[in-house]
N, C-alpha and C. Protein backbone atom coordinates (compact mmCIF):
# COMPACT_ATOMS: atom_id res chain seq x y z
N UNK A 1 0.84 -1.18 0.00
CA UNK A 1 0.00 0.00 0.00
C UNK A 1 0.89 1.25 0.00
N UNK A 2 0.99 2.10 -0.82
CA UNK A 2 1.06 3.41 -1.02
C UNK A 2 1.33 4.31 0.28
N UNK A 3 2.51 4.89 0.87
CA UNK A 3 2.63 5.61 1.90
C UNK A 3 2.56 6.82 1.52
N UNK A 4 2.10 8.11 1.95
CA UNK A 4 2.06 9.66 1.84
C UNK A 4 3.07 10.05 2.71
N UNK A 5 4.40 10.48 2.17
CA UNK A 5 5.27 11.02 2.85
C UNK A 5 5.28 12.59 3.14
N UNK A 6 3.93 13.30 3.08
CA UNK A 6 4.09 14.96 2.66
C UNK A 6 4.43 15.29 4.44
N UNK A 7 3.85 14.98 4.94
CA UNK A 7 4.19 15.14 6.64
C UNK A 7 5.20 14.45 7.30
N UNK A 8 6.07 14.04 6.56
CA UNK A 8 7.28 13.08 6.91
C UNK A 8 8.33 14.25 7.73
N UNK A 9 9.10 13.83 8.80
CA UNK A 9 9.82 14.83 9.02
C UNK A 9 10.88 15.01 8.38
N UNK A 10 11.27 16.30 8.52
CA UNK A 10 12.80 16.63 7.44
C UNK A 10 13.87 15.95 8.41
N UNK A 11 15.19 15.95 6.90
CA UNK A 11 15.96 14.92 7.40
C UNK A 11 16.81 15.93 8.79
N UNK A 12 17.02 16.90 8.63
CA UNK A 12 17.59 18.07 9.81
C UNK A 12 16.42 18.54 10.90
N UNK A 13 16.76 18.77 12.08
CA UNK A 13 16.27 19.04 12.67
C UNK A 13 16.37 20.72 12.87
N UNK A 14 15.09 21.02 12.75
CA UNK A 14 15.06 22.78 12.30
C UNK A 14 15.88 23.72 13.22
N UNK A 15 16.88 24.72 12.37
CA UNK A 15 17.77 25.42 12.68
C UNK A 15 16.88 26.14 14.51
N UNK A 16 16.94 25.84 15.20
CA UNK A 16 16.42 26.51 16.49
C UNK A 16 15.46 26.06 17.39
N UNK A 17 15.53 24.99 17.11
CA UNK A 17 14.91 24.24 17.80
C UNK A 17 15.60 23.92 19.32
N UNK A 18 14.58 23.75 19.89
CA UNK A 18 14.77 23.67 21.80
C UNK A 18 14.44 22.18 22.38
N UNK A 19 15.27 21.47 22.80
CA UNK A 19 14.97 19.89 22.87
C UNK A 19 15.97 19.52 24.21
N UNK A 20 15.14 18.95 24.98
CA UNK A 20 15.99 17.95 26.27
C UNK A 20 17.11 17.06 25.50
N UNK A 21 18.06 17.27 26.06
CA UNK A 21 19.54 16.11 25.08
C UNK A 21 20.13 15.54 25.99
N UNK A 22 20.71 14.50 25.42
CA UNK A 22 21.28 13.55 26.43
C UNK A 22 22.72 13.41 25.84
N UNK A 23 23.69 13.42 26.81
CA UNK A 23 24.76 13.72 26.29
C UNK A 23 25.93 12.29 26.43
N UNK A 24 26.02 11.30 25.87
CA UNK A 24 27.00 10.95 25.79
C UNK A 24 28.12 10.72 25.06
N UNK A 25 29.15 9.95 25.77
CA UNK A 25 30.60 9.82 25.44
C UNK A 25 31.30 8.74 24.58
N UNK A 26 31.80 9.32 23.40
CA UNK A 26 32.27 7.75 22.97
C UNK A 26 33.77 8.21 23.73
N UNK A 27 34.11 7.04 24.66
CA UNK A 27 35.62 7.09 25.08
C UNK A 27 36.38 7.02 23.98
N UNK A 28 37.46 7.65 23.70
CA UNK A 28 39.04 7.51 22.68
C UNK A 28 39.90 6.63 23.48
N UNK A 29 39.93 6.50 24.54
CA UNK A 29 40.84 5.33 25.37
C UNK A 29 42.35 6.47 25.67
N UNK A 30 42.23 7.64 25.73
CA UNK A 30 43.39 8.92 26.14
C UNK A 30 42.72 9.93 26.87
N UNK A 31 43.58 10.49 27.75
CA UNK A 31 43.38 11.75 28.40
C UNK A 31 42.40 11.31 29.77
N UNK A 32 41.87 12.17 30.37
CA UNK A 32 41.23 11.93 31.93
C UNK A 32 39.91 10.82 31.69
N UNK A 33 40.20 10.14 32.69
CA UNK A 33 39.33 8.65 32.70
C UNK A 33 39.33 7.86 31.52
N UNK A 34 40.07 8.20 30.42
CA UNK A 34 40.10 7.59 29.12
C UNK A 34 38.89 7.82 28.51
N UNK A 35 38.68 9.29 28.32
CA UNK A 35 37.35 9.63 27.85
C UNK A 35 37.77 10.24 26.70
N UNK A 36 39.21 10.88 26.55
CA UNK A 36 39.07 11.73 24.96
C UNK A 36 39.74 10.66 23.95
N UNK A 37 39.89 11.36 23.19
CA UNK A 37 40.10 10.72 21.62
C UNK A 37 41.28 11.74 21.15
N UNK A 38 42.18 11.48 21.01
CA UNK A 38 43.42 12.06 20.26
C UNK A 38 43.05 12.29 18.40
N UNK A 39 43.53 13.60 17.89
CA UNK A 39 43.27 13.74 16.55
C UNK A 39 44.28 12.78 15.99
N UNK A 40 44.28 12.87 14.63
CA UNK A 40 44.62 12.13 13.44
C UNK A 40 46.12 12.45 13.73
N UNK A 41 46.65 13.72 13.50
CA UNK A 41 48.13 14.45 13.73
C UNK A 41 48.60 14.61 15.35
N UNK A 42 47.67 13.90 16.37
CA UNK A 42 48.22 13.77 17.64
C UNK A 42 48.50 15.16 17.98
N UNK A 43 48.15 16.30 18.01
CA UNK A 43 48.05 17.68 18.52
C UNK A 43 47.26 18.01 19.21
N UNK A 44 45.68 17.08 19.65
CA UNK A 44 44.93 17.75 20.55
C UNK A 44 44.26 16.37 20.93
N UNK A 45 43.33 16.23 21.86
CA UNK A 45 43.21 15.18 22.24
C UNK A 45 41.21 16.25 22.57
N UNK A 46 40.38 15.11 22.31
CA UNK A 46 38.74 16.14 21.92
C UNK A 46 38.05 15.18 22.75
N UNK A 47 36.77 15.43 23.60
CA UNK A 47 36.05 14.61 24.09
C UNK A 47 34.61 14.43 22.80
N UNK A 48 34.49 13.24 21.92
CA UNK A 48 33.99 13.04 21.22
C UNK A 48 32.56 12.50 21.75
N UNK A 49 31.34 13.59 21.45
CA UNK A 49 29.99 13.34 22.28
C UNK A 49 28.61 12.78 21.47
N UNK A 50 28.18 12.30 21.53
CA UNK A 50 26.87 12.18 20.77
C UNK A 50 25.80 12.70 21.80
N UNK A 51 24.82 13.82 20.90
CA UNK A 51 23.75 14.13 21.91
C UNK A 51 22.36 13.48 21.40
N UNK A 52 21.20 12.69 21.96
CA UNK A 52 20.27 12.35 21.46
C UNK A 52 19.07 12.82 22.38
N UNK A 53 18.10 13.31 21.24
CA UNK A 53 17.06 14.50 21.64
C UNK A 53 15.95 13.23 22.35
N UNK A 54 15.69 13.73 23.65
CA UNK A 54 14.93 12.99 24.91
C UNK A 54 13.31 13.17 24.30
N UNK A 55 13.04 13.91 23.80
CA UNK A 55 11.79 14.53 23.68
C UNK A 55 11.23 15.44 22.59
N UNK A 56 9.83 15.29 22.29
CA UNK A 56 9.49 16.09 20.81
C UNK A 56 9.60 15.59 20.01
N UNK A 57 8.91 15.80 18.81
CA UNK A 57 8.92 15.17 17.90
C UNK A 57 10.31 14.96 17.23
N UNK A 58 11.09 15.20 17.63
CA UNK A 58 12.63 14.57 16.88
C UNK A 58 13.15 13.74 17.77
N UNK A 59 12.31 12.88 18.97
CA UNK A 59 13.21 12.17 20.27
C UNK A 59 13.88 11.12 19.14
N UNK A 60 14.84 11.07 19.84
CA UNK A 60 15.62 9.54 19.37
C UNK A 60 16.84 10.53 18.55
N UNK A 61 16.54 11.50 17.52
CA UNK A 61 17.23 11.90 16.34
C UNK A 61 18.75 12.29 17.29
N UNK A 62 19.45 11.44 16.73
CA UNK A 62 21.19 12.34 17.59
C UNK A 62 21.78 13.13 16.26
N UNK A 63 22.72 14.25 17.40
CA UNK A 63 23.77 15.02 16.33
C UNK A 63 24.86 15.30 17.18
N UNK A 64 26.19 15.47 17.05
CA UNK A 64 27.28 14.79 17.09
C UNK A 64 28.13 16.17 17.26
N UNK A 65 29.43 16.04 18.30
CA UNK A 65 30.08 17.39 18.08
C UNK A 65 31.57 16.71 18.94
N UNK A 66 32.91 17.55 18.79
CA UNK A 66 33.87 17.02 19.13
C UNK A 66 34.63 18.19 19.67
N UNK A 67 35.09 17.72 21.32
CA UNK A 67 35.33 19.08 21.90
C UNK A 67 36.71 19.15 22.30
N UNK A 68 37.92 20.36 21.73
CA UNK A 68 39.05 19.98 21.93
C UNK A 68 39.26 20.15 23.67
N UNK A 69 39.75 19.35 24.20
CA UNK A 69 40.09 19.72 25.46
C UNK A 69 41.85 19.74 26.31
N UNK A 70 42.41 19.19 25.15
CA UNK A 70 43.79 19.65 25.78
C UNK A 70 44.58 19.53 23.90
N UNK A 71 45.44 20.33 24.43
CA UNK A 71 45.78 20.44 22.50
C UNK A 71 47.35 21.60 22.80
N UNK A 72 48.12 21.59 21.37
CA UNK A 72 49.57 22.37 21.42
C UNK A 72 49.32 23.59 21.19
N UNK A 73 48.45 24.20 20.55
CA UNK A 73 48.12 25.10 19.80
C UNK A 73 47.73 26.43 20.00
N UNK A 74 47.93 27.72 20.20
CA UNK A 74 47.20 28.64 20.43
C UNK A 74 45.87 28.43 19.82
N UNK A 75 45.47 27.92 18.83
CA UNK A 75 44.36 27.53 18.48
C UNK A 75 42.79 26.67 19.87
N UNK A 76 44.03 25.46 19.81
CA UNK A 76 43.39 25.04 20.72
C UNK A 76 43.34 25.50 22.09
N UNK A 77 44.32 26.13 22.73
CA UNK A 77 43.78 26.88 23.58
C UNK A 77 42.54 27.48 23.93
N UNK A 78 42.35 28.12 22.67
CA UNK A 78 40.80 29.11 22.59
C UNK A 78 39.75 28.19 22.90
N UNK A 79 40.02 26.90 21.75
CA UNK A 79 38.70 26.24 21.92
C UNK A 79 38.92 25.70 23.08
N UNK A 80 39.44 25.00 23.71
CA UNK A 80 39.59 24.60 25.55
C UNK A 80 38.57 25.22 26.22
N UNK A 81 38.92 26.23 25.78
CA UNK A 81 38.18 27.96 26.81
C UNK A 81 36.60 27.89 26.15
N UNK A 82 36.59 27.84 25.48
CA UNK A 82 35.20 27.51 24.76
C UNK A 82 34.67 26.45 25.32
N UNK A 83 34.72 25.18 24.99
CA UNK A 83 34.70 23.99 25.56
C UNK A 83 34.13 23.88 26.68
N UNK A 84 35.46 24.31 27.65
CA UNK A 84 35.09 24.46 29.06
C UNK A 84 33.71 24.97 29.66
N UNK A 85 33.50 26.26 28.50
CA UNK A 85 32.64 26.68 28.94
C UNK A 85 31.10 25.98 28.45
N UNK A 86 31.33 25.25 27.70
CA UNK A 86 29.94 24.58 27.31
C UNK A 86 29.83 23.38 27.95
N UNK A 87 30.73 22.91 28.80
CA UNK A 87 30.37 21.92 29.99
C UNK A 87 29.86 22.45 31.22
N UNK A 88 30.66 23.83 31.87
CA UNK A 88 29.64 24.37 32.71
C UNK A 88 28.70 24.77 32.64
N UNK A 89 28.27 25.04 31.66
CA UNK A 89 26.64 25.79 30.67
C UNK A 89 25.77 24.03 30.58
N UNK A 90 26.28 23.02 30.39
CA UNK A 90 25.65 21.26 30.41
C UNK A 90 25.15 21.37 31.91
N UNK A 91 26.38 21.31 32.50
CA UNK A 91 26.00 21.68 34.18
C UNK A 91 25.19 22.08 34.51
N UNK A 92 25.25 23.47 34.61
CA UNK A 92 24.17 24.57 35.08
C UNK A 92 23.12 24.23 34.19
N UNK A 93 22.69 23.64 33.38
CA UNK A 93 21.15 23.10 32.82
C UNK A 93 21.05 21.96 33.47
N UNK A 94 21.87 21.05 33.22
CA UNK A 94 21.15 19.52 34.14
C UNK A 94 20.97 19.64 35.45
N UNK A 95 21.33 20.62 36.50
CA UNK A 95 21.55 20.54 38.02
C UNK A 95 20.93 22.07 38.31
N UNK A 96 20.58 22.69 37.31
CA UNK A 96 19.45 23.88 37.78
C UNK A 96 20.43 24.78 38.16
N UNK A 97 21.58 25.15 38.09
CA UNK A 97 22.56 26.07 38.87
C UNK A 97 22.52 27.52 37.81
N UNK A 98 22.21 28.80 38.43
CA UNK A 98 22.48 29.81 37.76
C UNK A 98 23.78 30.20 37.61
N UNK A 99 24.05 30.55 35.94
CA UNK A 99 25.23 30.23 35.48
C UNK A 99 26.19 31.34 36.67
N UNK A 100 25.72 32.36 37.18
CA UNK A 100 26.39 33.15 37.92
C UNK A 100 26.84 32.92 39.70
N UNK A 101 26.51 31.63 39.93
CA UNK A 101 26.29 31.05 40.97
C UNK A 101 27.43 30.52 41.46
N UNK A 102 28.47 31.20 42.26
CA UNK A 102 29.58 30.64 42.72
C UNK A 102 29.77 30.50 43.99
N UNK A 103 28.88 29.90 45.16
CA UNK A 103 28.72 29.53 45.95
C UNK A 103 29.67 28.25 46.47
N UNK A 104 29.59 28.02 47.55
CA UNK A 104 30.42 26.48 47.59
C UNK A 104 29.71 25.58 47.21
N UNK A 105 28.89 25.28 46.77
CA UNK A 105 27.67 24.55 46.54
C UNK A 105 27.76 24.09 45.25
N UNK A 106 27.51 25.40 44.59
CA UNK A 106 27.38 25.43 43.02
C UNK A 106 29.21 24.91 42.70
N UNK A 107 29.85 25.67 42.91
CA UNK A 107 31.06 25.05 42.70
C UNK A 107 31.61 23.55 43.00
N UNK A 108 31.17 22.77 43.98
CA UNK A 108 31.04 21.55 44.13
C UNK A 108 30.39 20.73 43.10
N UNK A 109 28.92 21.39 42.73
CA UNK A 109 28.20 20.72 42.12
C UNK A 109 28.54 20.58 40.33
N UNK A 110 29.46 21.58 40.28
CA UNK A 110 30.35 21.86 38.91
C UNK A 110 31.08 21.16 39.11
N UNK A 111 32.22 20.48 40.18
CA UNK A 111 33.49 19.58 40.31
C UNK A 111 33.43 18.65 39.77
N UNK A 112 33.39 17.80 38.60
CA UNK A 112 33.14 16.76 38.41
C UNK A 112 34.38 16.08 37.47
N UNK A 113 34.32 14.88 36.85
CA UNK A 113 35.55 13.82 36.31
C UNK A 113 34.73 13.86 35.04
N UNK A 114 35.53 13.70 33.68
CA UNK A 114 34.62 13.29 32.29
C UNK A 114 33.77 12.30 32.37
N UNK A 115 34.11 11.37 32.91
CA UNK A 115 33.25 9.58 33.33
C UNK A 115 31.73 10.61 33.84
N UNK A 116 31.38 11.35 34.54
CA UNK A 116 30.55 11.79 35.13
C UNK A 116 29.71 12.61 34.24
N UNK A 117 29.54 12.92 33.28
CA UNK A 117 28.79 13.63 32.53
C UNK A 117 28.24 12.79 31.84
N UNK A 118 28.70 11.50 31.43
CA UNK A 118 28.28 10.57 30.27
C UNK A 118 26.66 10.26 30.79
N UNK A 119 25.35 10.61 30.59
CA UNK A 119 24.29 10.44 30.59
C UNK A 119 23.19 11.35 30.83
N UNK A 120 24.09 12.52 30.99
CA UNK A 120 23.46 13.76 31.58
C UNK A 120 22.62 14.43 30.58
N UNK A 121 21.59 14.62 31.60
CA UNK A 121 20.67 15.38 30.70
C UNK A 121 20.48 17.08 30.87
N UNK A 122 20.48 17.57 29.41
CA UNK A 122 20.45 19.40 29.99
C UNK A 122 19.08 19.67 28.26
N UNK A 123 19.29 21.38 28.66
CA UNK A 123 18.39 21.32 27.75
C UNK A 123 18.78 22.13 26.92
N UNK A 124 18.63 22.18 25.77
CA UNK A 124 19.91 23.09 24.48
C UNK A 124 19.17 23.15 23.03
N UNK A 125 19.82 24.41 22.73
CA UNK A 125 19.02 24.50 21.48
C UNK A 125 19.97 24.18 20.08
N UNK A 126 19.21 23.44 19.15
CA UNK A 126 20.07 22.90 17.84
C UNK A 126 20.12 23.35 17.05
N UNK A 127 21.17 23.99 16.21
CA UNK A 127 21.18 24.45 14.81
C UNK A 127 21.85 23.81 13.73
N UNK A 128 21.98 24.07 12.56
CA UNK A 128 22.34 23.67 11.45
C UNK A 128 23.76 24.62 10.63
N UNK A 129 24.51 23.55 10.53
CA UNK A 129 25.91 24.03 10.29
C UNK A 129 26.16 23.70 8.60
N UNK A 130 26.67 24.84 8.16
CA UNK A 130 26.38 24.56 6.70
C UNK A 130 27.63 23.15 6.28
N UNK A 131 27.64 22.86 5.79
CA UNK A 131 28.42 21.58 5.19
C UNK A 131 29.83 22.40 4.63
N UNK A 132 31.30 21.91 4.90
CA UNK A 132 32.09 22.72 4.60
C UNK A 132 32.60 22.13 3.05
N UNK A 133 33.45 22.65 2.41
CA UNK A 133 34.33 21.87 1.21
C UNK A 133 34.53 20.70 1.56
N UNK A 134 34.86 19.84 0.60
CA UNK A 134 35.43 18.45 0.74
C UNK A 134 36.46 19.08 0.40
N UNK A 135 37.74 18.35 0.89
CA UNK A 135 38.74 18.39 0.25
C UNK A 135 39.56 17.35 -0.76
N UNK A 136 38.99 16.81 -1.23
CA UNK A 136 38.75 15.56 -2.45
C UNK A 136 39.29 16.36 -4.26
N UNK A 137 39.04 17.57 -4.10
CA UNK A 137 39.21 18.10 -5.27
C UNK A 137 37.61 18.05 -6.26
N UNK A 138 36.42 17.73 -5.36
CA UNK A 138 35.34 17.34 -6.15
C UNK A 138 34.88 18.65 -6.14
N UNK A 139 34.85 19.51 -5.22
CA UNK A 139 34.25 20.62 -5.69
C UNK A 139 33.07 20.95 -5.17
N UNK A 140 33.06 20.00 -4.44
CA UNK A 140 31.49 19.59 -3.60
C UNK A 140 31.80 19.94 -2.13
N UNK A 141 30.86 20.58 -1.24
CA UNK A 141 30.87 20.34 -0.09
C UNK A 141 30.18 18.88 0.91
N UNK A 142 30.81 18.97 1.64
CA UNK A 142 30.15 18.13 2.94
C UNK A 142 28.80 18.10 2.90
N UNK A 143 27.76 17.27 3.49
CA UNK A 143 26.43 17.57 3.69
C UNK A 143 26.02 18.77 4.95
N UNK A 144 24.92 19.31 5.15
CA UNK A 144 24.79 20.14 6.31
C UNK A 144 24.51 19.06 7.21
N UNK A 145 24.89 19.45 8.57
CA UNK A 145 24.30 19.15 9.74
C UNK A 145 23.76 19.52 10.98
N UNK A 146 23.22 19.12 11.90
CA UNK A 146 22.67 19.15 13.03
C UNK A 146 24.16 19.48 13.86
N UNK A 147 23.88 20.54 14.79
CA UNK A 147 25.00 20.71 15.93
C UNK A 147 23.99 21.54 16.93
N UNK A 148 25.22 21.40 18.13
CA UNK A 148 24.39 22.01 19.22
C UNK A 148 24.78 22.79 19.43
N UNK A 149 23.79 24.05 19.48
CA UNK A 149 23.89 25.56 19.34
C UNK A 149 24.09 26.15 20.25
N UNK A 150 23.65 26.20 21.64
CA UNK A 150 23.82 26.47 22.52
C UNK A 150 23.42 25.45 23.99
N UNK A 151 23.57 25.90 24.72
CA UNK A 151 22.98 25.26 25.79
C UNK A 151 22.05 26.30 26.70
N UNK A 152 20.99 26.03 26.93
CA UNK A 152 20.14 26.47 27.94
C UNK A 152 20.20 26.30 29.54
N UNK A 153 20.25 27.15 30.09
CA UNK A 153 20.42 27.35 31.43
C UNK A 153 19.45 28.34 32.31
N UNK A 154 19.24 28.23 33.30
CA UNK A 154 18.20 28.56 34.22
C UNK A 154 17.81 30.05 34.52
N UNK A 155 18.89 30.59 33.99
CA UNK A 155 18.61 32.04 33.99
C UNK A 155 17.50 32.60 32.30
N UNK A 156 17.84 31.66 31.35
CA UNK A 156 16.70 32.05 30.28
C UNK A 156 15.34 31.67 30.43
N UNK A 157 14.78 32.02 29.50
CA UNK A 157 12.91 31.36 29.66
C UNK A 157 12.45 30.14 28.96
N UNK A 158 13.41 29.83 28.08
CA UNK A 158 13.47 28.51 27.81
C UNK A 158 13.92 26.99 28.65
N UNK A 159 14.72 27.64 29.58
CA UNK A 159 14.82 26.11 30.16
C UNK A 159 13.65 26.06 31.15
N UNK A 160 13.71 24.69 31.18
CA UNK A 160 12.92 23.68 32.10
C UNK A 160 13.81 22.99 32.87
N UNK A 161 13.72 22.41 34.29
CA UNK A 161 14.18 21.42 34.72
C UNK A 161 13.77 20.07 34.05
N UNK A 162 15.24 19.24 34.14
CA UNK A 162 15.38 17.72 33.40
C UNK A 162 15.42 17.01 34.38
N UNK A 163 15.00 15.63 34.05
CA UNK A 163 15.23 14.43 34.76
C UNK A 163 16.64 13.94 34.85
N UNK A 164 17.46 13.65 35.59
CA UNK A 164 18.91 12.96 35.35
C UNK A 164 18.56 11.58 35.92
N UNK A 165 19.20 10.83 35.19
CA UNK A 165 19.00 9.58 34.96
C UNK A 165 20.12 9.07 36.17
N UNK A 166 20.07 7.75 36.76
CA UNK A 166 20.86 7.19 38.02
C UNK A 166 22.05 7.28 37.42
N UNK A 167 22.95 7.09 38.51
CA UNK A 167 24.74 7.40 37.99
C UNK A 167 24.45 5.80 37.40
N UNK A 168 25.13 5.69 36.61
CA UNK A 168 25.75 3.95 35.71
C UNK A 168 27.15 3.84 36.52
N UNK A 169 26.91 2.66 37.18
CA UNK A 169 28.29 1.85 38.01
C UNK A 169 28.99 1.32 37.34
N UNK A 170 29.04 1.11 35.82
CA UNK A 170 29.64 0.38 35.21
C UNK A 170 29.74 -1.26 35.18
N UNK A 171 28.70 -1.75 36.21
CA UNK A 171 27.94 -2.99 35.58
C UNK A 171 29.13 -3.43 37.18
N UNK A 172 29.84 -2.65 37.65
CA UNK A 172 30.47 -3.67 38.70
C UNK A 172 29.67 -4.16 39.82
N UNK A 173 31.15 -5.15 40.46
CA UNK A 173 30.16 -6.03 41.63
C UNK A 173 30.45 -5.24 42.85
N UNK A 174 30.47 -5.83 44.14
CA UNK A 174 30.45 -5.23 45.15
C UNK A 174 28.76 -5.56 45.85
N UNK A 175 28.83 -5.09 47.48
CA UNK A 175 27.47 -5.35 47.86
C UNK A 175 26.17 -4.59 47.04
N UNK A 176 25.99 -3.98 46.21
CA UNK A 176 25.28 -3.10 45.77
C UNK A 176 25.12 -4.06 44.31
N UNK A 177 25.38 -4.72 44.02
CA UNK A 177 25.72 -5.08 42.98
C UNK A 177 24.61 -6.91 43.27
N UNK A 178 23.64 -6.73 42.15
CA UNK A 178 22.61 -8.01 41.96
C UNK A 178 23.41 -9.06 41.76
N UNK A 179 22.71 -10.12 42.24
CA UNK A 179 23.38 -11.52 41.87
C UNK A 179 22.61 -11.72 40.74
N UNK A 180 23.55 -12.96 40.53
CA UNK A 180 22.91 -13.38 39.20
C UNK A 180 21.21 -14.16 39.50
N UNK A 181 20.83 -14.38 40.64
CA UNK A 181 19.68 -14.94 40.82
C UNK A 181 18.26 -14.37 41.33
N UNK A 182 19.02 -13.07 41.49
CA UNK A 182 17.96 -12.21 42.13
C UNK A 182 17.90 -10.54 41.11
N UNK A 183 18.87 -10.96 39.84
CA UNK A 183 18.48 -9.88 38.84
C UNK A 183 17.20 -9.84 38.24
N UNK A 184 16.55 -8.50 37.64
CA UNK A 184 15.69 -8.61 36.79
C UNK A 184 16.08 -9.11 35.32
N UNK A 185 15.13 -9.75 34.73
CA UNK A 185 15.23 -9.49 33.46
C UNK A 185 15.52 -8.39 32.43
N UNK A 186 16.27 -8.59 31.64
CA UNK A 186 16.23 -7.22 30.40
C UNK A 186 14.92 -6.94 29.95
N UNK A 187 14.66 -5.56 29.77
CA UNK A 187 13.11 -5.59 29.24
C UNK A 187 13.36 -4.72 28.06
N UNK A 188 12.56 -4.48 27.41
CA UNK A 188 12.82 -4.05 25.75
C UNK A 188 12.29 -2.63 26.20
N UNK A 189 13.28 -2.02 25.84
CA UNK A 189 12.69 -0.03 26.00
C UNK A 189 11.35 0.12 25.28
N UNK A 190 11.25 1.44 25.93
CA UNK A 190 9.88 2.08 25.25
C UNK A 190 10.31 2.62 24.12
N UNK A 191 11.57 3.07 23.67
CA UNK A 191 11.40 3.72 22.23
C UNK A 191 11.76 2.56 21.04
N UNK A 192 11.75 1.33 21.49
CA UNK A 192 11.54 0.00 21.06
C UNK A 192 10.65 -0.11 20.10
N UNK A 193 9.63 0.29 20.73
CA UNK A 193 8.20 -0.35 20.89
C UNK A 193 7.79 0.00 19.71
């Protein structure tokens, strides 16, 4: 039977759009907790993230960004500083902290290890990055994509408080840790379904 694709969603998710994201980590196996990823020419070492939208009609859709965090470069320097600052801006959205909030509190609640962000939820708005040259000699650029534009934080009118999901133990044992006879079953997610 014949499908009507006229209401199909576009393949990008619209330049400004506002969506709960979930932020995780593909480890590179370098740098703190073995969370970054070293470039191609070994000059900077990037925490490589995938974010996937929690909610709205684009839930599930991920888009992808790579953050230099230690590098040789006056270049990379800058972005560090950048960087940095879009993890405390993740922060201050997932944990409600006003970005101006330097309390002992808030500063504690900022202290954290790379391992520790991997599931966190904040709330951020997405835009669309034009596709750059290939450098192939084709003459063609890259495709456009989805990136994350900003991050939302508690001082704008767009955020909302998020749910954060339980810390992940990493499946170890210890008293806290299920036996094999008294685990639950795996159950098939809801975005499964």
């Amino acid at each position: 039977m014949p499908y009507d694709y006229t209401n199909a969603l576009p393949q990008l998710i619209p330049h400004g759009t506002i969506a709960t994201l979930v932020l995780h980590i593909r480890p590179g196996g370098v740098g703190e907790d073995n969370m970054l990823k070293r470039s191609k020419d070994g000059g900077c070492e990037m925490l490589d993230c995938e974010f996937t939208v929690a909610d709205g009609p684009y839930k599930a859709r991920k888009l992808w960004g790579n953050w230099v965090l230690d590098g040789t470069t006056p270049g990379h320097s800058k972005s560090i500083d950048i960087n940095r600052g879009t993890i405390k801006a993740i922060l201050d959205s997932a944990l409600g902290l006003k970005p101006d909030d330097a309390s002992p509190q808030a500063r504690a609640a900022r202290t954290v290890s790379l391992k520790q962000l991997e599931g966190m939820s904040f709330v951020g708005r997405i835009g669309i990055e034009k596709g750059n040259p290939r450098n192939d000699g084709s003459g063609e650029n890259w495709p456009d994509k989805n990136i994350l534009l900003a991050v939302i934080t508690p001082d704008k009118k767009e955020w909302h408080p998020v749910e954060q999901p339980p810390p992940f133990n990493d499946g170890g044992g210890g008293a806290q840790a299920a036996s094999a006879d008294t685990a639950l079953p795996v159950s098939r997610p809801a975005w499964a379904s």
